[in-house]
PDB file of N, CA and C in Angstrom:
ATOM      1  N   UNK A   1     163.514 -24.516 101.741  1.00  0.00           N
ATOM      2  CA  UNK A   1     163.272 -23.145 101.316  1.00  0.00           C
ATOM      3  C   UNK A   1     164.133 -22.193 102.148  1.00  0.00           C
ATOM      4  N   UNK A   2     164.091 -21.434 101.653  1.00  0.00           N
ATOM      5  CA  UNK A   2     165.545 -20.116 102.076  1.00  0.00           C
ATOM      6  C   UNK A   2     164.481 -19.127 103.025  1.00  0.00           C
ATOM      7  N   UNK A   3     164.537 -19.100 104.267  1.00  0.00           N
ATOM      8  CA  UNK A   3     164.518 -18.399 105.516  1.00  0.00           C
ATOM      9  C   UNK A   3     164.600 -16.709 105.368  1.00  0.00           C
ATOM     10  N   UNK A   4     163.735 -15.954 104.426  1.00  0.00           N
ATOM     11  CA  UNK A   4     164.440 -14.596 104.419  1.00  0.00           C
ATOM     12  C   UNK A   4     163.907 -13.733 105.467  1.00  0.00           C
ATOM     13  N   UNK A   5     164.901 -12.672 105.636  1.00  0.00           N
ATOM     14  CA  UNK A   5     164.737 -12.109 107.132  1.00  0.00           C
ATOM     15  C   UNK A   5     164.908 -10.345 106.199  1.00  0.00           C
ATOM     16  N   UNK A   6     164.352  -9.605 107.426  1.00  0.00           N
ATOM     17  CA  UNK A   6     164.834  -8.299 107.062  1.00  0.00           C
ATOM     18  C   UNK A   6     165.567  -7.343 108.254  1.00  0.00           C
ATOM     19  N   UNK A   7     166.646  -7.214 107.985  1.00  0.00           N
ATOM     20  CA  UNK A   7     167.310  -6.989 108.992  1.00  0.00           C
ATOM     21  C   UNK A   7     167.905  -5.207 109.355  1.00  0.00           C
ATOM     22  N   UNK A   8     167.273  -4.378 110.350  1.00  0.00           N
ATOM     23  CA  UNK A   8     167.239  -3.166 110.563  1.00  0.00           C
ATOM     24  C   UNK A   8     168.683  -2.650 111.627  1.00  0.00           C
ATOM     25  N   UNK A   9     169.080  -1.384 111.287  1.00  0.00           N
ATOM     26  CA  UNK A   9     170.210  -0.446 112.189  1.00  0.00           C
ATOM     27  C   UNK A   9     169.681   0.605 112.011  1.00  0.00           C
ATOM     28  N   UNK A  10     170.307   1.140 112.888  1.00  0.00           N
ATOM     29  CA  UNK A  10     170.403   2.943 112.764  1.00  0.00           C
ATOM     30  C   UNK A  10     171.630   3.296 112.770  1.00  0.00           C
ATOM     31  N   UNK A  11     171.791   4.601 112.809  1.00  0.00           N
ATOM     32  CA  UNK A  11     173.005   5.153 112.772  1.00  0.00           C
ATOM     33  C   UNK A  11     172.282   6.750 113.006  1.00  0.00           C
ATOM     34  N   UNK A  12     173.899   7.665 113.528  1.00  0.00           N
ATOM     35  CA  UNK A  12     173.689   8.700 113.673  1.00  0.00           C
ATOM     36  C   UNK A  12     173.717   9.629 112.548  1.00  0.00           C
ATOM     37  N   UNK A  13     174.518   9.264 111.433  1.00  0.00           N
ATOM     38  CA  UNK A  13     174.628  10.057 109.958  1.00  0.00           C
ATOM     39  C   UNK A  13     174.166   9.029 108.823  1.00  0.00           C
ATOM     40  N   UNK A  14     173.987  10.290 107.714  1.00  0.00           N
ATOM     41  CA  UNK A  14     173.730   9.565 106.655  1.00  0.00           C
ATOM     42  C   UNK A  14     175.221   8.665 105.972  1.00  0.00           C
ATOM     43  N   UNK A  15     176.314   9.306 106.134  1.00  0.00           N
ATOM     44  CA  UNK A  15     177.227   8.426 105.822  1.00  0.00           C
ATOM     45  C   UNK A  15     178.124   7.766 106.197  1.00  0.00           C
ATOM     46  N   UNK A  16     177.533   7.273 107.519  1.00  0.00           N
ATOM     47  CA  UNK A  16     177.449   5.754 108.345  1.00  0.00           C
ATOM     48  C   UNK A  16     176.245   5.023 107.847  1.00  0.00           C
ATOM     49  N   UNK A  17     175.379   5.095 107.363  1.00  0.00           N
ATOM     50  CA  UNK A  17     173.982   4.427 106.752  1.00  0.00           C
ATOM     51  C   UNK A  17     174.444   4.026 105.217  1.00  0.00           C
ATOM     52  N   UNK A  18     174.720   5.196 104.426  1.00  0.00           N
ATOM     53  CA  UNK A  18     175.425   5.024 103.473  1.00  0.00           C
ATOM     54  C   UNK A  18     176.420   3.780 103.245  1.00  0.00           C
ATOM     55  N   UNK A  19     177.319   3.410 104.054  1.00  0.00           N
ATOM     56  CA  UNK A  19     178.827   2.793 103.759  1.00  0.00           C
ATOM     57  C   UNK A  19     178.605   1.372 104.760  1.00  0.00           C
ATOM     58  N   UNK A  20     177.154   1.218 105.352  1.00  0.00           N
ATOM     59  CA  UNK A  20     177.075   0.116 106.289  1.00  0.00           C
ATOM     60  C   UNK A  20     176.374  -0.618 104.808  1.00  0.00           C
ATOM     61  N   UNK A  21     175.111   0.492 104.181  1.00  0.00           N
ATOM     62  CA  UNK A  21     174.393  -0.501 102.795  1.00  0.00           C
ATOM     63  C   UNK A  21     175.500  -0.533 101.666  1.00  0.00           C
ATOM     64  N   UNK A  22     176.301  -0.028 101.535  1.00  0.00           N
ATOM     65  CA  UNK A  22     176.941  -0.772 100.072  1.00  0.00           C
ATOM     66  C   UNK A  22     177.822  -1.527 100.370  1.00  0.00           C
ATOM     67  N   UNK A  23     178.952  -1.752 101.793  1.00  0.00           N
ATOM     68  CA  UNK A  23     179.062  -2.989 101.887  1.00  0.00           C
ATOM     69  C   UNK A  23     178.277  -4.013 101.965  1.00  0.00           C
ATOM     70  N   UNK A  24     177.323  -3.711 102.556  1.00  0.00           N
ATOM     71  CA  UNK A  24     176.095  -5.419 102.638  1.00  0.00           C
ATOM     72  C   UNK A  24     175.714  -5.887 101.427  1.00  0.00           C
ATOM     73  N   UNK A  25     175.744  -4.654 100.502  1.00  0.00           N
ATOM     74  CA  UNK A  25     175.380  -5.280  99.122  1.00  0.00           C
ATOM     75  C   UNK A  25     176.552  -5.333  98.512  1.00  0.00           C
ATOM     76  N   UNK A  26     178.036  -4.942  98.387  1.00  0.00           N
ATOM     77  CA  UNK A  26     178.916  -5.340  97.752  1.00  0.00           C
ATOM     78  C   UNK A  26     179.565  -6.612  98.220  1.00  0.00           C
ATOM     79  N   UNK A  27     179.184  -6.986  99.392  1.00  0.00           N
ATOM     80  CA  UNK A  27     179.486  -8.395  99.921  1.00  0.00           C
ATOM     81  C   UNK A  27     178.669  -9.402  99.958  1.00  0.00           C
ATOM     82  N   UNK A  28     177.080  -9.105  99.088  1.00  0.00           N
ATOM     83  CA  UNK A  28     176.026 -10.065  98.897  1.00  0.00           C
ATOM     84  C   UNK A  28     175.599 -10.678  99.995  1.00  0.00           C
ATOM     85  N   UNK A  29     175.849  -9.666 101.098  1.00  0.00           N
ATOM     86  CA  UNK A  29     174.852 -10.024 102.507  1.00  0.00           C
ATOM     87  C   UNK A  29     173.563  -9.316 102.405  1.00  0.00           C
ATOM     88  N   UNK A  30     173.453  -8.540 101.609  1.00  0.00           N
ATOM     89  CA  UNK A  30     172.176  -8.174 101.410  1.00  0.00           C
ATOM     90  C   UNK A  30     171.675  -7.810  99.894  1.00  0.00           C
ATOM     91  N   UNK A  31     170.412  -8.369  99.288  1.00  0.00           N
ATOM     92  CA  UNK A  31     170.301  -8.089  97.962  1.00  0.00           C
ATOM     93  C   UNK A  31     170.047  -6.438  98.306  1.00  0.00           C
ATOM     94  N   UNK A  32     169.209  -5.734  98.943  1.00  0.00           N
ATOM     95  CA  UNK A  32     169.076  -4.785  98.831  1.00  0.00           C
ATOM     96  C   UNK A  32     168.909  -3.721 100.134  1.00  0.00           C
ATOM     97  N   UNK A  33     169.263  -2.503 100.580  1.00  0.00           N
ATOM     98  CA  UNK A  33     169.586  -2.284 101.641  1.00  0.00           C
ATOM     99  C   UNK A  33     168.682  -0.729 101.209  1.00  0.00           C
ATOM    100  N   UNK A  34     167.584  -0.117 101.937  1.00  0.00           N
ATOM    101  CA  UNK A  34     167.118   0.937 101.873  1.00  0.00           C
ATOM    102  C   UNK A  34     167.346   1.567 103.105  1.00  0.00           C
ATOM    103  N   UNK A  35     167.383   3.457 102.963  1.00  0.00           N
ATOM    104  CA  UNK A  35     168.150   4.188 103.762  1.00  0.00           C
ATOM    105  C   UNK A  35     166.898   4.897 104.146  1.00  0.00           C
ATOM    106  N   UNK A  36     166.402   5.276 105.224  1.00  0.00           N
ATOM    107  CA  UNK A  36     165.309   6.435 105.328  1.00  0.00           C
ATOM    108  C   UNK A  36     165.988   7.090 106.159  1.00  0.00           C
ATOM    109  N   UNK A  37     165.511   8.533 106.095  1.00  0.00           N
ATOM    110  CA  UNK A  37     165.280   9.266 107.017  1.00  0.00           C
ATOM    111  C   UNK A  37     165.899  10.743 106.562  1.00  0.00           C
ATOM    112  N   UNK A  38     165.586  11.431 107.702  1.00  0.00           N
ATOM    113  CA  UNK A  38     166.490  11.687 109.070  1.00  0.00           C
ATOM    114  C   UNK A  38     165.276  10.949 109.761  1.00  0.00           C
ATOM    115  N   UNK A  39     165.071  10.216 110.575  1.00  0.00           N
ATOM    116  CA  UNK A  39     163.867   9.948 111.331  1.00  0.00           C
ATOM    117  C   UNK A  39     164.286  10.578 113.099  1.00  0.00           C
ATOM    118  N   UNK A  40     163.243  10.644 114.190  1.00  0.00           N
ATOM    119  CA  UNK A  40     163.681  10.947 115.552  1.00  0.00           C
ATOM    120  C   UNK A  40     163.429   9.790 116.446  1.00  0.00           C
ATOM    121  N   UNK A  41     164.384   9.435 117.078  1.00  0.00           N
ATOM    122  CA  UNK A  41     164.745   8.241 118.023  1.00  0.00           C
ATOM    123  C   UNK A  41     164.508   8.886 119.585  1.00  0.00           C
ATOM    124  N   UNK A  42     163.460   8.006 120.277  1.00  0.00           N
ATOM    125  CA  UNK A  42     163.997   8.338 121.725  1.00  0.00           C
ATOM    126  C   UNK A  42     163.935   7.488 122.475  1.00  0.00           C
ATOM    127  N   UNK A  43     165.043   7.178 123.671  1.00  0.00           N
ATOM    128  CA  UNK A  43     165.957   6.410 123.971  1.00  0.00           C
ATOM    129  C   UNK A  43     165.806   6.491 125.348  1.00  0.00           C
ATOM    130  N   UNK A  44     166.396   5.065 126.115  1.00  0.00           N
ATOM    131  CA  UNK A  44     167.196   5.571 127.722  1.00  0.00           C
ATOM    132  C   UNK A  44     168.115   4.703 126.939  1.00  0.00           C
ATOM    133  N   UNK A  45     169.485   5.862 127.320  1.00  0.00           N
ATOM    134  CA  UNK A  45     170.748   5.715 127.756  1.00  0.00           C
ATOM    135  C   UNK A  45     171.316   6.111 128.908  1.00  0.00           C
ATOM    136  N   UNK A  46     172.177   4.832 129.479  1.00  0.00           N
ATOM    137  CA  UNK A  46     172.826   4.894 130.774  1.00  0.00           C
ATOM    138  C   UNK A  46     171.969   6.059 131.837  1.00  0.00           C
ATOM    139  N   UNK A  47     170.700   5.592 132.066  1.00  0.00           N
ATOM    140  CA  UNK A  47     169.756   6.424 132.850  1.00  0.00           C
ATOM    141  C   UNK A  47     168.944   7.876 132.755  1.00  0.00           C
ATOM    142  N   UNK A  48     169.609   8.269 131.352  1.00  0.00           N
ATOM    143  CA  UNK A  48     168.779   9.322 130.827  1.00  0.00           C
ATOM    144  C   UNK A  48     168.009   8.778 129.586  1.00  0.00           C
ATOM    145  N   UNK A  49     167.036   9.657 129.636  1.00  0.00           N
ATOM    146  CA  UNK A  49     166.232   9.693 128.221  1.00  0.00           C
ATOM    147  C   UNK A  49     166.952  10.815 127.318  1.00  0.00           C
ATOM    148  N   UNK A  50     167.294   9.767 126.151  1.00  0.00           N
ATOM    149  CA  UNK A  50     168.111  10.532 124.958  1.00  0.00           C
ATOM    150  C   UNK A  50     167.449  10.886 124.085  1.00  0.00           C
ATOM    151  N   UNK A  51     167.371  11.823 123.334  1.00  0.00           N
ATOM    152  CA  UNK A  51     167.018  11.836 121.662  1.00  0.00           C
ATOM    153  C   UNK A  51     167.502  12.147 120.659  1.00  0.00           C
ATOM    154  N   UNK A  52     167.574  11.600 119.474  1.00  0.00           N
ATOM    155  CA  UNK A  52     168.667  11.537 118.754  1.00  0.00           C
ATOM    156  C   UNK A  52     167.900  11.717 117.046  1.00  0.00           C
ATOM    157  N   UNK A  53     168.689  12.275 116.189  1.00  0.00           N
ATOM    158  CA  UNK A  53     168.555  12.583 114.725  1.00  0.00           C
ATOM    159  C   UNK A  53     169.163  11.292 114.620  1.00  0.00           C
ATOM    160  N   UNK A  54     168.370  10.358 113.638  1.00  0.00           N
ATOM    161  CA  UNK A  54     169.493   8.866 112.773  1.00  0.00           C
ATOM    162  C   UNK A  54     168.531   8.481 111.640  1.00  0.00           C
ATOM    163  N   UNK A  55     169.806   7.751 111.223  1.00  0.00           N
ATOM    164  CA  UNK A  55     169.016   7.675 109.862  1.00  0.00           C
ATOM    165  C   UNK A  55     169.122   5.347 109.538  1.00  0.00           C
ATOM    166  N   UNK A  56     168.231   5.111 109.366  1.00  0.00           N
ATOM    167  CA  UNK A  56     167.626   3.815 109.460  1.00  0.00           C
ATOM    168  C   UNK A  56     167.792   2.879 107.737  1.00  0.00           C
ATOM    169  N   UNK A  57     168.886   1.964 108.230  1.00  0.00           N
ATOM    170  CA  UNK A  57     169.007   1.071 107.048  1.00  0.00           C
ATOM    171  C   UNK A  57     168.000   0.032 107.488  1.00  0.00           C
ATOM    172  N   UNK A  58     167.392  -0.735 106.423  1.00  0.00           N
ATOM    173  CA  UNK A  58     166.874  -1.632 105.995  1.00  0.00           C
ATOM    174  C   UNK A  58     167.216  -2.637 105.204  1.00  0.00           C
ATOM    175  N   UNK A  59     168.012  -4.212 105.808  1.00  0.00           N
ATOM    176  CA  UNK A  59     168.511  -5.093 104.794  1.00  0.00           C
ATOM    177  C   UNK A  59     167.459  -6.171 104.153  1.00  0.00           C
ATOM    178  N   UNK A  60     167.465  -6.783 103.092  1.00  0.00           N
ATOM    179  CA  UNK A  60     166.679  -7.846 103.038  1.00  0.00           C
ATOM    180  C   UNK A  60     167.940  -8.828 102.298  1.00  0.00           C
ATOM    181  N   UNK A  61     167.871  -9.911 103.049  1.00  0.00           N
ATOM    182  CA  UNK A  61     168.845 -10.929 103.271  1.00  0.00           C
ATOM    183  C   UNK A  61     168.382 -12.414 103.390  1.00  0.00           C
ATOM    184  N   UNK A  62     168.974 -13.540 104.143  1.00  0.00           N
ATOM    185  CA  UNK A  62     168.624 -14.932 104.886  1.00  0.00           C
ATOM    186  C   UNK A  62     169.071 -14.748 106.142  1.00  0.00           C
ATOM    187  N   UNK A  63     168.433 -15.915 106.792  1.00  0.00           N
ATOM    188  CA  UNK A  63     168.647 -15.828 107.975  1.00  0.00           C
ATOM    189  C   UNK A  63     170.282 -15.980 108.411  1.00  0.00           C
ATOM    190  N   UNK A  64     170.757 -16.813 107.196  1.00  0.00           N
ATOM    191  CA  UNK A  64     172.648 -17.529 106.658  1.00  0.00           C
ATOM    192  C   UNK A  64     173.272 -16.716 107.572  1.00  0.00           C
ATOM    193  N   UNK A  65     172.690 -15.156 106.947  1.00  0.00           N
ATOM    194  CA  UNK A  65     173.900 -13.900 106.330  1.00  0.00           C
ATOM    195  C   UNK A  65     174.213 -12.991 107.867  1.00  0.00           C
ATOM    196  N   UNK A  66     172.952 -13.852 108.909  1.00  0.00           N
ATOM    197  CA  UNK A  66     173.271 -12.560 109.573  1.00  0.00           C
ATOM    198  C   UNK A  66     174.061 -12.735 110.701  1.00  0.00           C
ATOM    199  N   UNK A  67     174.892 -13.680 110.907  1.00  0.00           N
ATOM    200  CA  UNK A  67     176.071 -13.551 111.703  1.00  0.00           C
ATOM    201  C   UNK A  67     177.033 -12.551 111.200  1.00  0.00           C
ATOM    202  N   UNK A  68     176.888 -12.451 109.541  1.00  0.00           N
ATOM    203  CA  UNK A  68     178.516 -12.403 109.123  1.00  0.00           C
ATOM    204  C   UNK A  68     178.243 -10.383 108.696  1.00  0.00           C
ATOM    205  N   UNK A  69     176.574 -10.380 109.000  1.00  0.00           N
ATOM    206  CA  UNK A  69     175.807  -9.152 108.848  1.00  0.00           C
ATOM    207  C   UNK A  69     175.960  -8.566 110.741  1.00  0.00           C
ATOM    208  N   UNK A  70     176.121  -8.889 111.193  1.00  0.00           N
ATOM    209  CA  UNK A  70     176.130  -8.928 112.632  1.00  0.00           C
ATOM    210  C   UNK A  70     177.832  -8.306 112.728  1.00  0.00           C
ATOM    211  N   UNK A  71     178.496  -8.799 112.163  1.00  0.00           N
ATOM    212  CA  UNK A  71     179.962  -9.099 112.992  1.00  0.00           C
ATOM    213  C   UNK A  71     180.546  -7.133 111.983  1.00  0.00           C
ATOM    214  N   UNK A  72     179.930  -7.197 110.135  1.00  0.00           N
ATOM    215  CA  UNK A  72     179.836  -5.938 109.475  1.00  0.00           C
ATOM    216  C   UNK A  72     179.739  -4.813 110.418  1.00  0.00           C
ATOM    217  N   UNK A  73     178.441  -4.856 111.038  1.00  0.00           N
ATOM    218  CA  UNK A  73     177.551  -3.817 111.628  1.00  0.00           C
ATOM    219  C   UNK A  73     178.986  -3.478 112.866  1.00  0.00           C
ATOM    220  N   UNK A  74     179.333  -4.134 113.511  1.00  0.00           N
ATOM    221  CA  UNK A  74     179.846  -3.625 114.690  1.00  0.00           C
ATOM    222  C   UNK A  74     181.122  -3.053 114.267  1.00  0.00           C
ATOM    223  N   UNK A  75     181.658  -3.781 113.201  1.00  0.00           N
ATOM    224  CA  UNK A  75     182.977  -3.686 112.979  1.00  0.00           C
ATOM    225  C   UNK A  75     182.823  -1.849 112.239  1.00  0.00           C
ATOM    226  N   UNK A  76     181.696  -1.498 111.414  1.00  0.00           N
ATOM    227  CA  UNK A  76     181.728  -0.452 110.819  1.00  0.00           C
ATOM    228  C   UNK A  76     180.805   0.739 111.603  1.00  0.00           C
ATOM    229  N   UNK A  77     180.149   0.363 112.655  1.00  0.00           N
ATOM    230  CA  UNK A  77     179.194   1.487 113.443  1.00  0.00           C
ATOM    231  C   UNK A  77     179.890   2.065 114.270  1.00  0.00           C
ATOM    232  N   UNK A  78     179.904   3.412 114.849  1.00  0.00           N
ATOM    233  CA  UNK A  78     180.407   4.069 115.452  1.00  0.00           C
ATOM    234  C   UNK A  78     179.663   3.954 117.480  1.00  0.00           C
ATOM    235  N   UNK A  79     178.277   3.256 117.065  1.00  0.00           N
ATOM    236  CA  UNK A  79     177.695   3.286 118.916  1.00  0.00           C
ATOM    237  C   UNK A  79     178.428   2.483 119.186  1.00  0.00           C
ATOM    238  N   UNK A  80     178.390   1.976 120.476  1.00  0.00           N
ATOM    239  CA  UNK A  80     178.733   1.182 121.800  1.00  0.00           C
ATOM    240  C   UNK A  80     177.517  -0.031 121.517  1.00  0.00           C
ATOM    241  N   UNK A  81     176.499   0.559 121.518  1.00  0.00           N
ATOM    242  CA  UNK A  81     175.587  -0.725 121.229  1.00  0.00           C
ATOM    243  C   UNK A  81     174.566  -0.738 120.369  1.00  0.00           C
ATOM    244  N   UNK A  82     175.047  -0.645 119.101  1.00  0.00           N
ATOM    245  CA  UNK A  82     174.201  -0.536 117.583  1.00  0.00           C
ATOM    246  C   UNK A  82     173.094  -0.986 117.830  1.00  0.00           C
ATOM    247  N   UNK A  83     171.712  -0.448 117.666  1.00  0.00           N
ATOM    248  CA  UNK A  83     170.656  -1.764 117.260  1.00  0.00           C
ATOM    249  C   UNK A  83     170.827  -2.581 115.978  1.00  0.00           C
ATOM    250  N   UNK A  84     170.337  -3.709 116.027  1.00  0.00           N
ATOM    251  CA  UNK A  84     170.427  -4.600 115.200  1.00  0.00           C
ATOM    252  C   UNK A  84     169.335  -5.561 115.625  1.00  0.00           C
ATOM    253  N   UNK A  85     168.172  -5.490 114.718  1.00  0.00           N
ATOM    254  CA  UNK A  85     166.859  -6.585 114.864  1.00  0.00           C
ATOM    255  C   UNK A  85     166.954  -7.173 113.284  1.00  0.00           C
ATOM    256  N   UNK A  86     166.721  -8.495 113.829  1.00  0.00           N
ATOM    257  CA  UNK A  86     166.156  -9.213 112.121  1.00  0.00           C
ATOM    258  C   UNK A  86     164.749  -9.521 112.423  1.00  0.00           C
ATOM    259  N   UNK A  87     164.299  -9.563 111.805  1.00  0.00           N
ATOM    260  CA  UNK A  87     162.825 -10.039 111.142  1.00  0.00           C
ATOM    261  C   UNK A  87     162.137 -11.013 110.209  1.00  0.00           C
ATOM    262  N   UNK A  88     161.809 -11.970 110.422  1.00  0.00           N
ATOM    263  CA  UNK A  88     161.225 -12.620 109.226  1.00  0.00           C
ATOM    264  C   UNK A  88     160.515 -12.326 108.108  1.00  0.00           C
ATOM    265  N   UNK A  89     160.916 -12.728 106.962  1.00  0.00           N
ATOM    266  CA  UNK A  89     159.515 -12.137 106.240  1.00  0.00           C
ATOM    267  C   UNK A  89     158.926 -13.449 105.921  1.00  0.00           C
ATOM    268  N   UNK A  90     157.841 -13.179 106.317  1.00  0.00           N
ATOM    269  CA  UNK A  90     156.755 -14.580 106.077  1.00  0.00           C
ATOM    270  C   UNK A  90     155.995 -14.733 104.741  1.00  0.00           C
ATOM    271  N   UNK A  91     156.219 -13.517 103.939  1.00  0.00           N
ATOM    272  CA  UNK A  91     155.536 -13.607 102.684  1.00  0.00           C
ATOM    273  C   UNK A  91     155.882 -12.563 101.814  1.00  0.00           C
ATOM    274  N   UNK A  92     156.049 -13.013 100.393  1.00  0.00           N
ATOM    275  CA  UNK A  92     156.528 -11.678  99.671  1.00  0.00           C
ATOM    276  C   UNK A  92     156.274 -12.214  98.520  1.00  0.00           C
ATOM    277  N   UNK A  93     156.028 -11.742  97.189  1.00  0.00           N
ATOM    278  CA  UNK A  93     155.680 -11.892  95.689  1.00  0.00           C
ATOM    279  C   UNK A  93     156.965 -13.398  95.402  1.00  0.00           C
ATOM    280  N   UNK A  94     155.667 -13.630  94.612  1.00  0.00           N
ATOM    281  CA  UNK A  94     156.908 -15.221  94.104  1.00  0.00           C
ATOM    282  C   UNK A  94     158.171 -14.498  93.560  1.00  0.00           C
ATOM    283  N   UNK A  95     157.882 -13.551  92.435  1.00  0.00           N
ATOM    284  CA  UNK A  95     158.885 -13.053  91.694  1.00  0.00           C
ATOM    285  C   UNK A  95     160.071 -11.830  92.382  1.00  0.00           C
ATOM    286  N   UNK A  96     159.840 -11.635  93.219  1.00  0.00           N
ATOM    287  CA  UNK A  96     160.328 -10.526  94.499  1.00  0.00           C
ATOM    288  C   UNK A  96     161.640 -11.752  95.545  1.00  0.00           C
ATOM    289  N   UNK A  97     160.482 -12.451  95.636  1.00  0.00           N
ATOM    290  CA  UNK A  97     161.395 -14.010  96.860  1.00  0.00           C
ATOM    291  C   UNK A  97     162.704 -14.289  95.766  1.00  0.00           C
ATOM    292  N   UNK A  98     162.061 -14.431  94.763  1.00  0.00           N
ATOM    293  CA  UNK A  98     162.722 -15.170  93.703  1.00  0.00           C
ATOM    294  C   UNK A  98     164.301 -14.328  93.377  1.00  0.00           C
ATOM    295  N   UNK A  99     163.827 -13.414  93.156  1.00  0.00           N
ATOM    296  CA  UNK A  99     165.367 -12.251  93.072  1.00  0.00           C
ATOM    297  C   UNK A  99     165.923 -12.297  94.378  1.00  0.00           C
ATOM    298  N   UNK A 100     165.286 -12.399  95.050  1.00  0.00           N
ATOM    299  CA  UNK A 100     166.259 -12.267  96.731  1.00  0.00           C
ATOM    300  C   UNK A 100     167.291 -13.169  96.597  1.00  0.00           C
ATOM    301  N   UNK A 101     166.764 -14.666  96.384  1.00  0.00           N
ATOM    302  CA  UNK A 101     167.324 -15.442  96.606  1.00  0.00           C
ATOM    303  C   UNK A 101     168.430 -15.647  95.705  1.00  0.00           C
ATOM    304  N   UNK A 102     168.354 -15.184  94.501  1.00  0.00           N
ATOM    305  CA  UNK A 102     169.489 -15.361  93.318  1.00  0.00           C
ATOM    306  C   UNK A 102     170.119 -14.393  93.341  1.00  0.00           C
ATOM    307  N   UNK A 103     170.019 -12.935  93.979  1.00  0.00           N
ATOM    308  CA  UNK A 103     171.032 -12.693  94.748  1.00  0.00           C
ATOM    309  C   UNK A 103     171.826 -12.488  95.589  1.00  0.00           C
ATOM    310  N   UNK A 104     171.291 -14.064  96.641  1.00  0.00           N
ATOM    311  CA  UNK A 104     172.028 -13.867  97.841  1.00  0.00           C
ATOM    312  C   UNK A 104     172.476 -15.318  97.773  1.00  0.00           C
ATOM    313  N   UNK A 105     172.353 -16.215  96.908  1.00  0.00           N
ATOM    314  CA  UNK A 105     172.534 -17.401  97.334  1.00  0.00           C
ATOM    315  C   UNK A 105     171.803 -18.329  98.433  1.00  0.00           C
ATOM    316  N   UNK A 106     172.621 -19.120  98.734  1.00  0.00           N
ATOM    317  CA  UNK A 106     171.593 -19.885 100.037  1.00  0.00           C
ATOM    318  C   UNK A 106     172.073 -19.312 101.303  1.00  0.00           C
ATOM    319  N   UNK A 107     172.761 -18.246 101.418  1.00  0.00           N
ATOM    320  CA  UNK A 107     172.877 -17.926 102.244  1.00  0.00           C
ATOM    321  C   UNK A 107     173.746 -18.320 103.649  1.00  0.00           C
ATOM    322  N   UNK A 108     173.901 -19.460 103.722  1.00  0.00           N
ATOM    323  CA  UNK A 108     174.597 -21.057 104.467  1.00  0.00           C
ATOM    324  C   UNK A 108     175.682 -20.532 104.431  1.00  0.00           C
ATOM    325  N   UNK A 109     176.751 -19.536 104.060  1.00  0.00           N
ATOM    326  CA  UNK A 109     178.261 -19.048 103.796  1.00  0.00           C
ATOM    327  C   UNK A 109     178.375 -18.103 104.796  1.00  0.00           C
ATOM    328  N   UNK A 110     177.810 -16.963 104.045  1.00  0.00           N
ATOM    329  CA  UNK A 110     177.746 -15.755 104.484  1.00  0.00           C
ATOM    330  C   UNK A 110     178.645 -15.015 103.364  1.00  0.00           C
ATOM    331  N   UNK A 111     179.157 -15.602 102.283  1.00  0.00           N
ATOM    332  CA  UNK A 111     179.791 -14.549 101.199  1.00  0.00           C
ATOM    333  C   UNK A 111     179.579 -15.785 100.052  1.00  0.00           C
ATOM    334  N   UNK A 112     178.051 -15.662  99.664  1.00  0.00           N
ATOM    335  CA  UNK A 112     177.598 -16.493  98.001  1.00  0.00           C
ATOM    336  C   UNK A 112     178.414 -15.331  97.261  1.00  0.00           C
TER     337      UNK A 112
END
């Protein structure tokens, strides 16, 4: 069975959030990529407490995708040190799993 994960960033604009989800989905690393926000972040950076306006993608993917979802993120984010968490999902509608997976493939590539 196919390992699906959901895999989260931020960013400081909406169109860095924007152009990180339609590559993931024009490269079928992610069936579907949701954008929220403006949400408020607060932080230590390099010994201060930061706070920051960003806006929060949401991928749902395999576990396959996320090296090649990993290597995206850095190559197209503007921080020094992007967050990037995956997540398992341990349960989701048969018919929901079911679309994930047919459009992501098995994931095992990183470009089904």
């Amino acid at each position: 069975m196919t390992a699906f994960w959901q895999v989260s960033t931020t960013t400081g604009n909406r169109e860095v959030a924007t152009r990180i989800a339609t590559e993931l989905v024009d490269r079928k690393l992610a069936a579907c990529v949701q954008i929220s926000g403006p949400i408020e972040s607060a932080y230590r950076w390099q010994g201060k407490v930061e706070r920051a306006e960003e806006w929060l993608c949401t991928a749902k993917t395999t576990e396959g995708h996320f090296a090649a979802i990993e290597q995206l993120v850095a190559d197209l984010h503007p921080y020094d040190v992007p967050e990037l968490i995956a997540t398992p999902i341990v349960g989701g509608s048969e018919a929901y799993l079911a679309w994930l997976a047919g459009e992501l493939g098995d994931g095992s590539k990183g470009d089904s």
